[in-house]
C-alpha atoms as a PDB file:
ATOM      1  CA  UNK A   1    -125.561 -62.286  21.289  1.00  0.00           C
ATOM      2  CA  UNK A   2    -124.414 -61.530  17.717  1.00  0.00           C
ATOM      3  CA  UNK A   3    -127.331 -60.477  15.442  1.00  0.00           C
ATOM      4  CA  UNK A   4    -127.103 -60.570  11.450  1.00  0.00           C
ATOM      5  CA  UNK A   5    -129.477 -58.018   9.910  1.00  0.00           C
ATOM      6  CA  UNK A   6    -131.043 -59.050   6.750  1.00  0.00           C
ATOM      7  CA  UNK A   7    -129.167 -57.957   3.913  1.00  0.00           C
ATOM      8  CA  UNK A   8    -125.789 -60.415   5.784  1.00  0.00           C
ATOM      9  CA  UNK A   9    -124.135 -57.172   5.253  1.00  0.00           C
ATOM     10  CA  UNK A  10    -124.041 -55.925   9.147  1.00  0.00           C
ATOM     11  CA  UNK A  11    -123.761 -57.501  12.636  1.00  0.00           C
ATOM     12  CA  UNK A  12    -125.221 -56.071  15.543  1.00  0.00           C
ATOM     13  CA  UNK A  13    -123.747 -57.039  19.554  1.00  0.00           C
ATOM     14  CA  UNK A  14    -126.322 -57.036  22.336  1.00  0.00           C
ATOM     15  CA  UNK A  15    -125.468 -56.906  25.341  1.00  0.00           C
ATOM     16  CA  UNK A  16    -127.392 -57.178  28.504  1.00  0.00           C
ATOM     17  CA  UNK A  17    -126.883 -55.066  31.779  1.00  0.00           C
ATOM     18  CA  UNK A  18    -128.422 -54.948  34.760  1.00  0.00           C
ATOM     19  CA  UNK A  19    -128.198 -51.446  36.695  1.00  0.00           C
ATOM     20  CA  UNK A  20    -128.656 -51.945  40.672  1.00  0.00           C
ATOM     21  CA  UNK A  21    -128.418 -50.415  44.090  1.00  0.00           C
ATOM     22  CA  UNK A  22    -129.012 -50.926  47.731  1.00  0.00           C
ATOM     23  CA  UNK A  23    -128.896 -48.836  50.772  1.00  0.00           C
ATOM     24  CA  UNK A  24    -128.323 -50.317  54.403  1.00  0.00           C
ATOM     25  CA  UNK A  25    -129.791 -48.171  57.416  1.00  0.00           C
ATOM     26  CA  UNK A  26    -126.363 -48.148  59.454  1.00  0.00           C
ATOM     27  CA  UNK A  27    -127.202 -49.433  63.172  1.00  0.00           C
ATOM     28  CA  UNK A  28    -125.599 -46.340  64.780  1.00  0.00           C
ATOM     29  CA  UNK A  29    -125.410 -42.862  62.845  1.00  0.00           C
ATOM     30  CA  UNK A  30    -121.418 -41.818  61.657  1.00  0.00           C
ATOM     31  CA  UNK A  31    -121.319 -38.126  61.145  1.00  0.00           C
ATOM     32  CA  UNK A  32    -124.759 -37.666  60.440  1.00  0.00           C
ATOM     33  CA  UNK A  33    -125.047 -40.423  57.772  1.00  0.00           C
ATOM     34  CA  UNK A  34    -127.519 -43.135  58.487  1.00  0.00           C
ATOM     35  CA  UNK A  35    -127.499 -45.283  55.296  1.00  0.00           C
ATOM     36  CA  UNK A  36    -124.623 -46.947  54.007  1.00  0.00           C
ATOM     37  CA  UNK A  37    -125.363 -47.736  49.872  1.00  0.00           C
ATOM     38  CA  UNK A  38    -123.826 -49.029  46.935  1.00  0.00           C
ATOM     39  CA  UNK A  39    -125.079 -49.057  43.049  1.00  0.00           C
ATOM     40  CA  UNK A  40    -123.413 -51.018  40.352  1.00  0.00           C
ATOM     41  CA  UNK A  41    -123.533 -51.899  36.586  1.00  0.00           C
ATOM     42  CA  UNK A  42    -122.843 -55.701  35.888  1.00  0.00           C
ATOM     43  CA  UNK A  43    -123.945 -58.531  33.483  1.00  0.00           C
ATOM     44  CA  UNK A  44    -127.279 -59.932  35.496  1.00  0.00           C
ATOM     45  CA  UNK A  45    -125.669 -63.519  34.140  1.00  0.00           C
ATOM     46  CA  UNK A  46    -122.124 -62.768  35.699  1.00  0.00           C
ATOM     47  CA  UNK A  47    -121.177 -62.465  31.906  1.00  0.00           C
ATOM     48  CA  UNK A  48    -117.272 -60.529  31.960  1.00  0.00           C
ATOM     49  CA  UNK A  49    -118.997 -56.900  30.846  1.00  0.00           C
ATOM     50  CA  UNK A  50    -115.303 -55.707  31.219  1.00  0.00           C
ATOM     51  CA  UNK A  51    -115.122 -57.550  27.548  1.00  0.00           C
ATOM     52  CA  UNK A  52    -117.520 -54.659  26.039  1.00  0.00           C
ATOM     53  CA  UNK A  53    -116.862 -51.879  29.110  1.00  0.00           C
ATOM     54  CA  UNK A  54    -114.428 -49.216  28.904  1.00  0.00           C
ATOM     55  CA  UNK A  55    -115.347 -47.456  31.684  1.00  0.00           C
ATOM     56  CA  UNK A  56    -117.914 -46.080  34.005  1.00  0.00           C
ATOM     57  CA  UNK A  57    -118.805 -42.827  34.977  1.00  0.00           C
ATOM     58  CA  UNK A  58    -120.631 -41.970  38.442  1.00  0.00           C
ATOM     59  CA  UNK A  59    -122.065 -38.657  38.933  1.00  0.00           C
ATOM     60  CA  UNK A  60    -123.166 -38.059  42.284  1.00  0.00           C
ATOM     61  CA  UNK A  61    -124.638 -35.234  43.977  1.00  0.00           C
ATOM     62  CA  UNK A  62    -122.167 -32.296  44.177  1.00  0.00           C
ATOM     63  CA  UNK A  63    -122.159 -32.289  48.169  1.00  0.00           C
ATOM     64  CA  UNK A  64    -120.308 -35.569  48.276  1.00  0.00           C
ATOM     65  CA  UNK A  65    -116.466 -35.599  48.357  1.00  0.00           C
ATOM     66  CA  UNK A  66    -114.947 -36.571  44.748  1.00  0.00           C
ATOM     67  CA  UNK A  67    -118.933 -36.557  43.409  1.00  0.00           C
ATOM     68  CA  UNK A  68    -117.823 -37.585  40.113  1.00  0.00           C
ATOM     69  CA  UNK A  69    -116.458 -41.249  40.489  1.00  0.00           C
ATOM     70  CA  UNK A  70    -114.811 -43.684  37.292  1.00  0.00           C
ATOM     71  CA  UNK A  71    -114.612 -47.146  37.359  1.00  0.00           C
ATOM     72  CA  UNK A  72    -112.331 -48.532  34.748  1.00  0.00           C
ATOM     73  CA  UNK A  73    -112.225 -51.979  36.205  1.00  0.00           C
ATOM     74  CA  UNK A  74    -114.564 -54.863  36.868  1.00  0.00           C
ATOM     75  CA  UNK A  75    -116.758 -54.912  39.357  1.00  0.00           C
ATOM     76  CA  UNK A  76    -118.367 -51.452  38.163  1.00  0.00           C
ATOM     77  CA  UNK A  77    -119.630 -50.567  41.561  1.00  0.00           C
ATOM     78  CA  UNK A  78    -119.224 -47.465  44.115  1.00  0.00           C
ATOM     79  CA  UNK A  79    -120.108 -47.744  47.700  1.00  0.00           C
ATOM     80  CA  UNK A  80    -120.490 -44.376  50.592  1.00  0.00           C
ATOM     81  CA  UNK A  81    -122.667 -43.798  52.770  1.00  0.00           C
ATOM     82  CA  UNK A  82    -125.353 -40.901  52.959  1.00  0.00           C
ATOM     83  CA  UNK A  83    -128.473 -39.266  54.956  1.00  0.00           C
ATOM     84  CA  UNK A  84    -130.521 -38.993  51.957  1.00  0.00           C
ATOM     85  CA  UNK A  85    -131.984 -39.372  48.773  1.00  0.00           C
ATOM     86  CA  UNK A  86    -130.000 -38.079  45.241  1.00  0.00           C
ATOM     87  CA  UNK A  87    -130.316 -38.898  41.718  1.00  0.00           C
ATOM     88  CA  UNK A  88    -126.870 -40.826  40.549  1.00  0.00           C
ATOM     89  CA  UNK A  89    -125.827 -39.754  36.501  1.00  0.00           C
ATOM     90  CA  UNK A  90    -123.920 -43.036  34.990  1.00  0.00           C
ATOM     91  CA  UNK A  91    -122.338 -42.843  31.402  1.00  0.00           C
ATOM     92  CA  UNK A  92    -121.009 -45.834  30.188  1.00  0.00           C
ATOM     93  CA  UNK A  93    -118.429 -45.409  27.361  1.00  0.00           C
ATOM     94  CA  UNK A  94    -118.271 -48.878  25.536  1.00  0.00           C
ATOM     95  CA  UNK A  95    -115.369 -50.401  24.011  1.00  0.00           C
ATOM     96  CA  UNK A  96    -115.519 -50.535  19.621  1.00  0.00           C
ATOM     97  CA  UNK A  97    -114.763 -53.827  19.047  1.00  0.00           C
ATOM     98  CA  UNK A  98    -113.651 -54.339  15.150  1.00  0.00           C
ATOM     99  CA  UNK A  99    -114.034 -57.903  13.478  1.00  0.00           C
ATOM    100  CA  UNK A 100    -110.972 -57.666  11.311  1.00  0.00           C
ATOM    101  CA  UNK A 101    -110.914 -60.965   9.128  1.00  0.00           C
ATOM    102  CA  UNK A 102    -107.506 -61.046   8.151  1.00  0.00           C
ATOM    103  CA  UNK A 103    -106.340 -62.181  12.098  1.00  0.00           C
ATOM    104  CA  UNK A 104    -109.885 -64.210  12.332  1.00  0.00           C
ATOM    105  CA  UNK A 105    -110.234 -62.226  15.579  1.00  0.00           C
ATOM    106  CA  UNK A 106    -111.831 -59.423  17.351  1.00  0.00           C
ATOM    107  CA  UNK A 107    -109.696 -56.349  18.034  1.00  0.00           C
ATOM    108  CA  UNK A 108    -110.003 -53.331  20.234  1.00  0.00           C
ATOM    109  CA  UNK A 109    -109.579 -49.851  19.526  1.00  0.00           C
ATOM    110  CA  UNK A 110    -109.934 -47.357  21.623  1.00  0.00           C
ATOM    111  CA  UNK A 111    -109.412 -44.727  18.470  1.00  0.00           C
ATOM    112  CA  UNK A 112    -113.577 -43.956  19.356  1.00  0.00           C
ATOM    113  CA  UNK A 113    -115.714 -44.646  21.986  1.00  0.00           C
ATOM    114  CA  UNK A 114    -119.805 -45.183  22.435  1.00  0.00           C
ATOM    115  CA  UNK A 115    -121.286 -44.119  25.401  1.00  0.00           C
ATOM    116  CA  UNK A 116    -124.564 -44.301  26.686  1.00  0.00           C
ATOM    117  CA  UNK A 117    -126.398 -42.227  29.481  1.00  0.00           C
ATOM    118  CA  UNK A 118    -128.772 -43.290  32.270  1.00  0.00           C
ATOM    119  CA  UNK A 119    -130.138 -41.665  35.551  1.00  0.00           C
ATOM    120  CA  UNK A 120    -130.952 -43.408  38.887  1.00  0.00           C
ATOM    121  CA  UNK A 121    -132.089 -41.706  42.172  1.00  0.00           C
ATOM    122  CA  UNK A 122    -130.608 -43.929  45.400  1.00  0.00           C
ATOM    123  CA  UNK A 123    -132.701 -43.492  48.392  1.00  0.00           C
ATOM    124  CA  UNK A 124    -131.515 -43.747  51.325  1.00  0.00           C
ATOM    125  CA  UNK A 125    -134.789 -43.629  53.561  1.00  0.00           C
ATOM    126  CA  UNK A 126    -135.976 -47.608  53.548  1.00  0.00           C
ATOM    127  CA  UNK A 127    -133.583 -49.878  55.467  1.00  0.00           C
ATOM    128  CA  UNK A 128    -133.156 -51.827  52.424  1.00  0.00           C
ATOM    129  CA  UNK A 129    -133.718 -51.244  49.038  1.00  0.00           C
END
């Protein structure tokens, strides 16, 4: 929602995100992995994040293939399988969004981009999380 401060001078955007995962003990193990997981970043009111959301960043541990994953599309999600528990790094780089009043619309520019940092640790020892 669009927030005026005080003074009228300054708008503020918040947006709300919810940050998720599961993990699915597999019925059989594959190559030693017995969980198979997923963690996303989305709107908790389906609201089109993609609108704010440049991009998405997944660090995972460094003994997974391709450990550091980006999403530049909606859904932001990732999905593997693992035996075990590992904190997941995710750095969301936001879009600037520019009220220019001469067009009466919002514009993008990708000229700079926020970014915000958050940590999560997946575990992949309940059969549902």
């Amino acid at each position: 929602s669009d927030k005026k401060s005080d003074s009228g001078s300054k708008s503020t955007l918040e947006i709300i995100l919810e940050f998720g995962h599961k993990a699915i003990l597999k019925d059989k193990t594959v190559n030693d992995y017995t969980h198979d997981w997923e963690i996303w970043v989305k709107n908790p009111n389906d609201g089109k994040i993609e609108n704010f959301l440049e991009k998405a960043v997944f660090t995972l541990h460094p003994t997974f293939d391709n450990n550091i994953r980006t999403v530049t599309r909606a859904p932001f999600r990732i999905a593997d399988q693992a035996y075990g528990t590992f904190p997941i790094k995710i750095d969301l780089y936001f879009k600037v969004i520019i009220n220019h009043s001469v067009f009466g619309s919002i514009l993008n520019t990708k000229a700079s981009l926020a970014s915000a940092k958050m940590e999560m640790s997946v575990s992949a020892h309940n059969s549902q999380l």
